[in-house]
Protein backbone atom coordinates (compact mmCIF):
# COMPACT_ATOMS: atom_id res chain seq x y z
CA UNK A 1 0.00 0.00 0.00
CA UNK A 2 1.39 3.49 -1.27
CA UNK A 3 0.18 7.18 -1.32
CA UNK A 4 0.61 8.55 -4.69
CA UNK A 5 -0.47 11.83 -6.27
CA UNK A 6 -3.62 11.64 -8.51
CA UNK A 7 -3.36 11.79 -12.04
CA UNK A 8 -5.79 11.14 -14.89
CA UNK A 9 -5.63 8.92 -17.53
CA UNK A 10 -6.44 8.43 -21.30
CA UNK A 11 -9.87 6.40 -20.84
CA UNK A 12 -12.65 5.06 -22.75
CA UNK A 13 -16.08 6.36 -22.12
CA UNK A 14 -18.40 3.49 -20.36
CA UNK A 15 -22.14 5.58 -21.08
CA UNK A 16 -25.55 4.29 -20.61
CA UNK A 17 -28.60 5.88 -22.03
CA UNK A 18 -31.93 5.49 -20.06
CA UNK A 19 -35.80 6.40 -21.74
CA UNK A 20 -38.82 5.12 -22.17
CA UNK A 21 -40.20 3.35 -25.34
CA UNK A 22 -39.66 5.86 -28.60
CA UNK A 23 -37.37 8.44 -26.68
CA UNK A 24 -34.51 7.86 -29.40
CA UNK A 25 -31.98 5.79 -27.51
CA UNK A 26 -31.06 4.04 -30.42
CA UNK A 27 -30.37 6.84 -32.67
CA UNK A 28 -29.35 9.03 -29.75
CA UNK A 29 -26.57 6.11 -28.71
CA UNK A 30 -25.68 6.00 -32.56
CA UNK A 31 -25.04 9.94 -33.40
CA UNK A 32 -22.66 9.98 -30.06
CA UNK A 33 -21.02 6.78 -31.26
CA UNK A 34 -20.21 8.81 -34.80
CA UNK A 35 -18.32 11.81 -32.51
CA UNK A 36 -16.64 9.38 -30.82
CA UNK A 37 -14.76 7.81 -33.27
CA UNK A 38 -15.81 9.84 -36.83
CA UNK A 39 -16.17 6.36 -38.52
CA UNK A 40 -19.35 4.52 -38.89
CA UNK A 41 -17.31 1.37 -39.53
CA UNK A 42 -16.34 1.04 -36.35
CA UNK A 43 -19.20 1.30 -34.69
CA UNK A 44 -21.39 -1.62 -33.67
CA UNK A 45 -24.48 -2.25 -32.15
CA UNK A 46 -25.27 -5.23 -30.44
CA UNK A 47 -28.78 -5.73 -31.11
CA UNK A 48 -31.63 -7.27 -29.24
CA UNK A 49 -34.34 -5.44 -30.25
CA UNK A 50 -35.43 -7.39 -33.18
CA UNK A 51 -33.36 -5.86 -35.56
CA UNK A 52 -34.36 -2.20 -35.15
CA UNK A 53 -30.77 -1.15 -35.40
CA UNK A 54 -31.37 -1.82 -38.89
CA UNK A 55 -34.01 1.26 -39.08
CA UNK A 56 -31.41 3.93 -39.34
CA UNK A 57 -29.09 2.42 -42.23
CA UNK A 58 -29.13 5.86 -43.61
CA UNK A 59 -27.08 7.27 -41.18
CA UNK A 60 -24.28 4.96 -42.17
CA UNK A 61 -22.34 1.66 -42.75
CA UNK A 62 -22.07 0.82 -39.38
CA UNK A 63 -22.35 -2.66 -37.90
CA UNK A 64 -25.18 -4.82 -36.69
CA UNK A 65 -24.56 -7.80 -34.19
CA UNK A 66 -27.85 -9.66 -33.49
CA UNK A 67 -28.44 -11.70 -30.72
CA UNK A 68 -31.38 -13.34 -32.57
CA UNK A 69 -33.26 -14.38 -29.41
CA UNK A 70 -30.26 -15.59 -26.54
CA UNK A 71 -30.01 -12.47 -23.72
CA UNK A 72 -28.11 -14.67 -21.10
CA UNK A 73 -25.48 -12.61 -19.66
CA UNK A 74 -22.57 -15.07 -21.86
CA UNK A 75 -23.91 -14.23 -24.99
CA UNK A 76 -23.44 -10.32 -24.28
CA UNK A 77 -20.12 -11.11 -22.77
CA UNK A 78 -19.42 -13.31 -25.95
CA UNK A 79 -20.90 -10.40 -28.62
CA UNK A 80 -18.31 -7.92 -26.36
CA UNK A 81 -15.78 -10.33 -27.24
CA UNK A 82 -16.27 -10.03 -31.19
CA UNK A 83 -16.65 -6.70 -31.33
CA UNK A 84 -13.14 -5.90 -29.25
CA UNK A 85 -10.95 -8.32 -31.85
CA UNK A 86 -12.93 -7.04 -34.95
CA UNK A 87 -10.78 -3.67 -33.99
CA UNK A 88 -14.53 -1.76 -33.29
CA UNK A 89 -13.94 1.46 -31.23
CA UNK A 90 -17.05 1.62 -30.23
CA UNK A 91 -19.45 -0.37 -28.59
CA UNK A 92 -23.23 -0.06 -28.56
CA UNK A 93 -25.35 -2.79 -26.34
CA UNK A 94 -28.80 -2.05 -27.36
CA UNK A 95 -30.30 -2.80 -25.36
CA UNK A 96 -29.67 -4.26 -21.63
CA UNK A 97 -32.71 -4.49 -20.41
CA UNK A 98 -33.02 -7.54 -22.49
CA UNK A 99 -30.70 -9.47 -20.27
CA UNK A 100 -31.81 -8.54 -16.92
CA UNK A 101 -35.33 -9.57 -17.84
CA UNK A 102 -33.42 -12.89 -18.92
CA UNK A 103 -32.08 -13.23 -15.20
CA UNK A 104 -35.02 -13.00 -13.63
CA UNK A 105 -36.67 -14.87 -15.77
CA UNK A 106 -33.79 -17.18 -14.48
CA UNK A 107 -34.46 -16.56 -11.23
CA UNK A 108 -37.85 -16.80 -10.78
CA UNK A 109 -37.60 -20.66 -12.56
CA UNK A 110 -34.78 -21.38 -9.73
CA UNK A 111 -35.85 -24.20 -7.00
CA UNK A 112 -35.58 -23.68 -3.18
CA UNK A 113 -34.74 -19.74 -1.32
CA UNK A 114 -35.43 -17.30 -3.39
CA UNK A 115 -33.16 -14.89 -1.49
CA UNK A 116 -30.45 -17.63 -1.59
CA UNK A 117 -30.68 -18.24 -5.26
CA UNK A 118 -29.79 -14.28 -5.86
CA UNK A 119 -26.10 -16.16 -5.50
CA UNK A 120 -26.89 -17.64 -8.40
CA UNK A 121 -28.12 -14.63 -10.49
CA UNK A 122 -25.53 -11.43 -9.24
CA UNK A 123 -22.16 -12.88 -10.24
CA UNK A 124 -23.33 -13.83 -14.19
CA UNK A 125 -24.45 -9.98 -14.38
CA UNK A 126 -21.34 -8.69 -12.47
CA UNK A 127 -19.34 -10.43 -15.05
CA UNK A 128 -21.14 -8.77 -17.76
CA UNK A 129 -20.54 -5.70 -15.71
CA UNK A 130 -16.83 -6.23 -15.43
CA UNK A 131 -16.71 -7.13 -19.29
CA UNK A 132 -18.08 -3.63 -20.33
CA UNK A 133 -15.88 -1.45 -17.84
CA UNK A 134 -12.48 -3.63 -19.04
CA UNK A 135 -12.99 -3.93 -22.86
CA UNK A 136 -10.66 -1.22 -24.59
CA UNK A 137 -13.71 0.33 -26.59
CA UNK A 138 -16.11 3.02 -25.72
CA UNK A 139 -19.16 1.61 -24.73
CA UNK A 140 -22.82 2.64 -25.03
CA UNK A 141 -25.53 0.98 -23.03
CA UNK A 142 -29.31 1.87 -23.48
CA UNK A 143 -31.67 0.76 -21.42
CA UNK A 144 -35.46 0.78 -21.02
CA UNK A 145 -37.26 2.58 -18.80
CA UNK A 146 -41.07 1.54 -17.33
CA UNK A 147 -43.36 4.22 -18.46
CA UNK A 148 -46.26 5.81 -16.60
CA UNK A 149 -48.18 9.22 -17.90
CA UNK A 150 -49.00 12.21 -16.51
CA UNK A 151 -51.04 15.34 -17.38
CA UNK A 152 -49.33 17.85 -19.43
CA UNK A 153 -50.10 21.52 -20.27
CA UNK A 154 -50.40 21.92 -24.06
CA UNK A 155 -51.38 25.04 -25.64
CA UNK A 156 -54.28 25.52 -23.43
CA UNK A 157 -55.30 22.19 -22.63
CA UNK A 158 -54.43 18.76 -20.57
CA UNK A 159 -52.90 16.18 -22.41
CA UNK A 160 -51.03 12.56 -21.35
CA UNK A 161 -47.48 12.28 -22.05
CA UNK A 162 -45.30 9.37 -21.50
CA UNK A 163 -42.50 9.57 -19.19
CA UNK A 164 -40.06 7.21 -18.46
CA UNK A 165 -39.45 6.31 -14.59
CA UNK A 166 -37.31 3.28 -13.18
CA UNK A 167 -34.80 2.02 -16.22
CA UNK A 168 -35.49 -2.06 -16.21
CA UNK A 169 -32.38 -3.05 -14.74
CA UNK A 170 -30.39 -4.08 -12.10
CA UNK A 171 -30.59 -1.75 -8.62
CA UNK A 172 -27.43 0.69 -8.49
CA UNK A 173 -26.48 -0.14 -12.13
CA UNK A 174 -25.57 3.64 -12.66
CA UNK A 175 -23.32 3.33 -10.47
CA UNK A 176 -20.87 1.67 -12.93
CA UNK A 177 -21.16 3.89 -15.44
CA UNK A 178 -19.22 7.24 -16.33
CA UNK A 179 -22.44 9.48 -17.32
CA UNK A 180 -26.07 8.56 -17.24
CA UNK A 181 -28.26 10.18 -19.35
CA UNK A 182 -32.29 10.02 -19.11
CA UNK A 183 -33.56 10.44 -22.60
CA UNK A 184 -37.20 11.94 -22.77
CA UNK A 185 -40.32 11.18 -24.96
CA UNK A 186 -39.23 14.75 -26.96
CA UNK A 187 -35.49 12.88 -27.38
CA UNK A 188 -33.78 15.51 -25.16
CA UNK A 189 -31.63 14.35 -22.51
CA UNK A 190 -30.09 15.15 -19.42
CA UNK A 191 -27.54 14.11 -17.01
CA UNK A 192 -28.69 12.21 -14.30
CA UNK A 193 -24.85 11.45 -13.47
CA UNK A 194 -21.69 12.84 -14.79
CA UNK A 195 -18.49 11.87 -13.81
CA UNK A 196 -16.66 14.42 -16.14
CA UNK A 197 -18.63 17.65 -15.31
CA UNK A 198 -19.36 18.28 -18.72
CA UNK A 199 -22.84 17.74 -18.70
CA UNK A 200 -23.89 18.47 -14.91
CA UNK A 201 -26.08 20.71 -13.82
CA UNK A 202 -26.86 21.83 -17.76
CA UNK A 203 -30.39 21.80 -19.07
CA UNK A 204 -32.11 19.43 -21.42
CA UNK A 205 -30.40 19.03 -24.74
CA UNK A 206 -30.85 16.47 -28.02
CA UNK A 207 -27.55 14.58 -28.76
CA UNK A 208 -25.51 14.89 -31.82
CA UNK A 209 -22.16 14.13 -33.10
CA UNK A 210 -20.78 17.25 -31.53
CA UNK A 211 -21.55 15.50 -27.93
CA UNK A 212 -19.17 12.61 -28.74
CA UNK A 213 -16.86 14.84 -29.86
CA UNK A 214 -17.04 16.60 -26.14
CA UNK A 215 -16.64 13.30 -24.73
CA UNK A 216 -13.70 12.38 -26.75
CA UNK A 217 -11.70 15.41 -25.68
CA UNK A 218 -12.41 14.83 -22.22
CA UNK A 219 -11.15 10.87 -22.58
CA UNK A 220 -8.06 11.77 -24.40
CA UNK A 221 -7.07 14.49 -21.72
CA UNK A 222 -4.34 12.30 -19.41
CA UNK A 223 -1.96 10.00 -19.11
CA UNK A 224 -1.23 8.00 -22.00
CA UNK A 225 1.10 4.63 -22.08
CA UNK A 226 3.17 6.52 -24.52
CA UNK A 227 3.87 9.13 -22.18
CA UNK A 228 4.96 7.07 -19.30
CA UNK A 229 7.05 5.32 -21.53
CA UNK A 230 8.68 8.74 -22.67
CA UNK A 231 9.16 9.65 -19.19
CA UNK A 232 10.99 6.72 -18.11
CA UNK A 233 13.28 7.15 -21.77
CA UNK A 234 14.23 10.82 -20.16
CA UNK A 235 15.19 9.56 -16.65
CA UNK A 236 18.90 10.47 -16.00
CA UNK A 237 19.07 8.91 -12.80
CA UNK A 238 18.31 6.49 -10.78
CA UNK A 239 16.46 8.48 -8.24
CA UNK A 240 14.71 10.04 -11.29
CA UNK A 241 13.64 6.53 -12.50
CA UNK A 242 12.43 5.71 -9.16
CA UNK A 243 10.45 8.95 -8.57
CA UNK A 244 8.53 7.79 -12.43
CA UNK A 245 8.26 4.48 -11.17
CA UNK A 246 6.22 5.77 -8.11
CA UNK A 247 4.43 8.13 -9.24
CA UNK A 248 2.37 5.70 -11.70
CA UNK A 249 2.14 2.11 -9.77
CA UNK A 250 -0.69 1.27 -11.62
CA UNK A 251 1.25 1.07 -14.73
CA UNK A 252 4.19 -0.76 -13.67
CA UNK A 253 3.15 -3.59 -14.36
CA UNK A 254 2.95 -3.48 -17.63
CA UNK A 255 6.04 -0.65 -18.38
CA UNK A 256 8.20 -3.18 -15.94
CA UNK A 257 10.53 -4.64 -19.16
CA UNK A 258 10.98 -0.42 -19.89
CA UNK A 259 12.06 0.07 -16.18
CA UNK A 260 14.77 -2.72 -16.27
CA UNK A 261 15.78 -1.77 -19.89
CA UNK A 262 16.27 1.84 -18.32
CA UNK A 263 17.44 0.57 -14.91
CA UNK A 264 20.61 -1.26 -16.98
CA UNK A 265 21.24 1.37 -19.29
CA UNK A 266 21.82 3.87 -15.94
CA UNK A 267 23.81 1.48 -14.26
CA UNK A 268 25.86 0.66 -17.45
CA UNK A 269 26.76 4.25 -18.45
CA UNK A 270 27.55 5.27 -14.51
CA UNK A 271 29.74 2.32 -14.72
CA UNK A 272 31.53 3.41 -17.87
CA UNK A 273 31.41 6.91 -16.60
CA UNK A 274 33.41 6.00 -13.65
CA UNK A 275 35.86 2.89 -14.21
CA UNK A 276 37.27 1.52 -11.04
CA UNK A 277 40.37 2.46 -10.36
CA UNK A 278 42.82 -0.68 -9.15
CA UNK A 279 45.70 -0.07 -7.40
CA UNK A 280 47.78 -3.38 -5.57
CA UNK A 281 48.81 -2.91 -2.02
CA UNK A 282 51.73 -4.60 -1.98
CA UNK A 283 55.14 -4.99 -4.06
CA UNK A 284 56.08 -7.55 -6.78
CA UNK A 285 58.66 -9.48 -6.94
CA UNK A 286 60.73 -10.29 -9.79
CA UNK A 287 60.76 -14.03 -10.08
CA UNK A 288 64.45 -14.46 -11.16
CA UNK A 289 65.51 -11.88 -8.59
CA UNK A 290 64.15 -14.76 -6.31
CA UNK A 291 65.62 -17.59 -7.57
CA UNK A 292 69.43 -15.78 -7.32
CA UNK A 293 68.72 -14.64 -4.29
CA UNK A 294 68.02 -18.09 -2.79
CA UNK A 295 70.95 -19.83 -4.52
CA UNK A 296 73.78 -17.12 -3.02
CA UNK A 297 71.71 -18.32 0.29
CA UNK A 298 72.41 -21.56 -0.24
CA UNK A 299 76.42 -21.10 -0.99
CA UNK A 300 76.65 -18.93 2.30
């Protein structure tokens, strides 16, 4: 255990995307994923609303992955899994919701406790969980919302409109997430939580590129491998290594084989620097010197 001084790094944006049934998750989720990465081919959505990713095609060439009926918590993991080696940059999981109804579905077929049998249940969606904060994409997670409706004033008169209350998912799920936003039945959205202050506190907005473009600066503002790796490269000391060593522990890890390589390189070029200087202590003696000296002995 180690105090160290707190320091940002490069990161990929884990967002989720709550509303109620036609708020424009999808598209929302789709028009950020563009300002993320500026390429609809490497975007994809993981699909498991019946193939209504496929409804906005005009927007671009980016990529479907249906999960054509199967919502267990594996076959997310599993779809994560493809998209990461196909080289996506980002994700889209479209939606959830899917998969918790899936686990309680689960659940509710289990025999014996039912509290006990929540052991059975929590660790399959905390892997899923731990999936979508690890992969090395940015990933965009809607989720549904139950709807009620209330009375609205509308030039003059009363009229219902939907809103979207609890999102259908596991309790505390924001929690894991980066920023939150609750999409509304006129596809503006808020921040319900926001990590990176960009959105807090701000009032109702629709989503475009531009606000995965806001996102991206604030992800690429850090610490990058790169420069770590520079750092250590600049190190004229020892002490200096040490004090880059330190002040990142969560990296070394994985920079250790650049530590060493600098470590020896230090040590090498102090030890070239400074040759040792060796002296003997004591006088030698000529060998034939010796052997006269021990014959005229002899004669005596």
């Amino acid at each position: 255990m180690q105090l160290r001084k707190s320091s940002k790094k490069q990161a990929k944006i884990k967002l989720a995307m709550q509303g109620c049934a036609g708020s424009g998750k999808t598209m929302s989720a789709l028009l950020l994923a563009y300002g993320l990465c500026g390429d609809w081919t490497k975007i994809t959505v993981i699909d498991s609303e019946n193939n209504s990713a496929d409804l906005y095609a005009h927007l671009g060439q980016y990529n479907v992955l249906p999960l054509e009926g199967k919502y267990a918590p594996e076959t997310y993991i599993d779809a994560i899994k493809v998209c990461e080696k196909a080289g996506m940059e980002v994700i889209i999981i479209d939606s959830m919701s899917q998969c918790w109804d899936n686990l309680l579905e689960y659940h509710a077929c289990l025999p014996g406790n039912s509290f006990t049998n929540w052991q059975k249940v929590t660790p399959r969606m905390t892997s899923l969980i731990q999936m979508i904060l690890g992969v090395n994409c940015h990933v965009i997670s809607t989720m549904r919302c139950k709807q009620d409706y209330v009375l609205s004033e509308k030039n003059g008169k009363m009229v219902p409109e939907k809103v979207g209350l609890k999102a259908v998912m596991r309790d505390g799920i924001d929690y894991e997430y980066t920023i939150v936003f609750d999409i509304n039945i006129k596809h503006q959205a808020i921040a319900s939580k926001d990590r990176t202050n960009l959105f807090a506190n701000k009032p109702e907005f629709t989503i475009t590129p531009t606000t995965g473009k806001i996102i991206l600066d604030w992800c690429n503002d850090g610490v990058t491998l790169e420069m770590i790796k520079a750092e250590i490269s600049k190190a004229e000391t020892i002490e200096q290594l040490t004090s880059v060593y330190q002040q990142y522990p969560e990296w070394n890890q994985q920079l250790l084989a650049d530590f060493t390589k600098r470590k020896t390189e230090l040590l090498q070029s102090k030890s070239e620097t400074h040759p040792i200087s060796y002296q003997p202590n004591f006088t030698r003696i000529n060998h034939a010197d010796r052997i006269i000296n021990f014959a005229a002995t002899a004669c005596q």
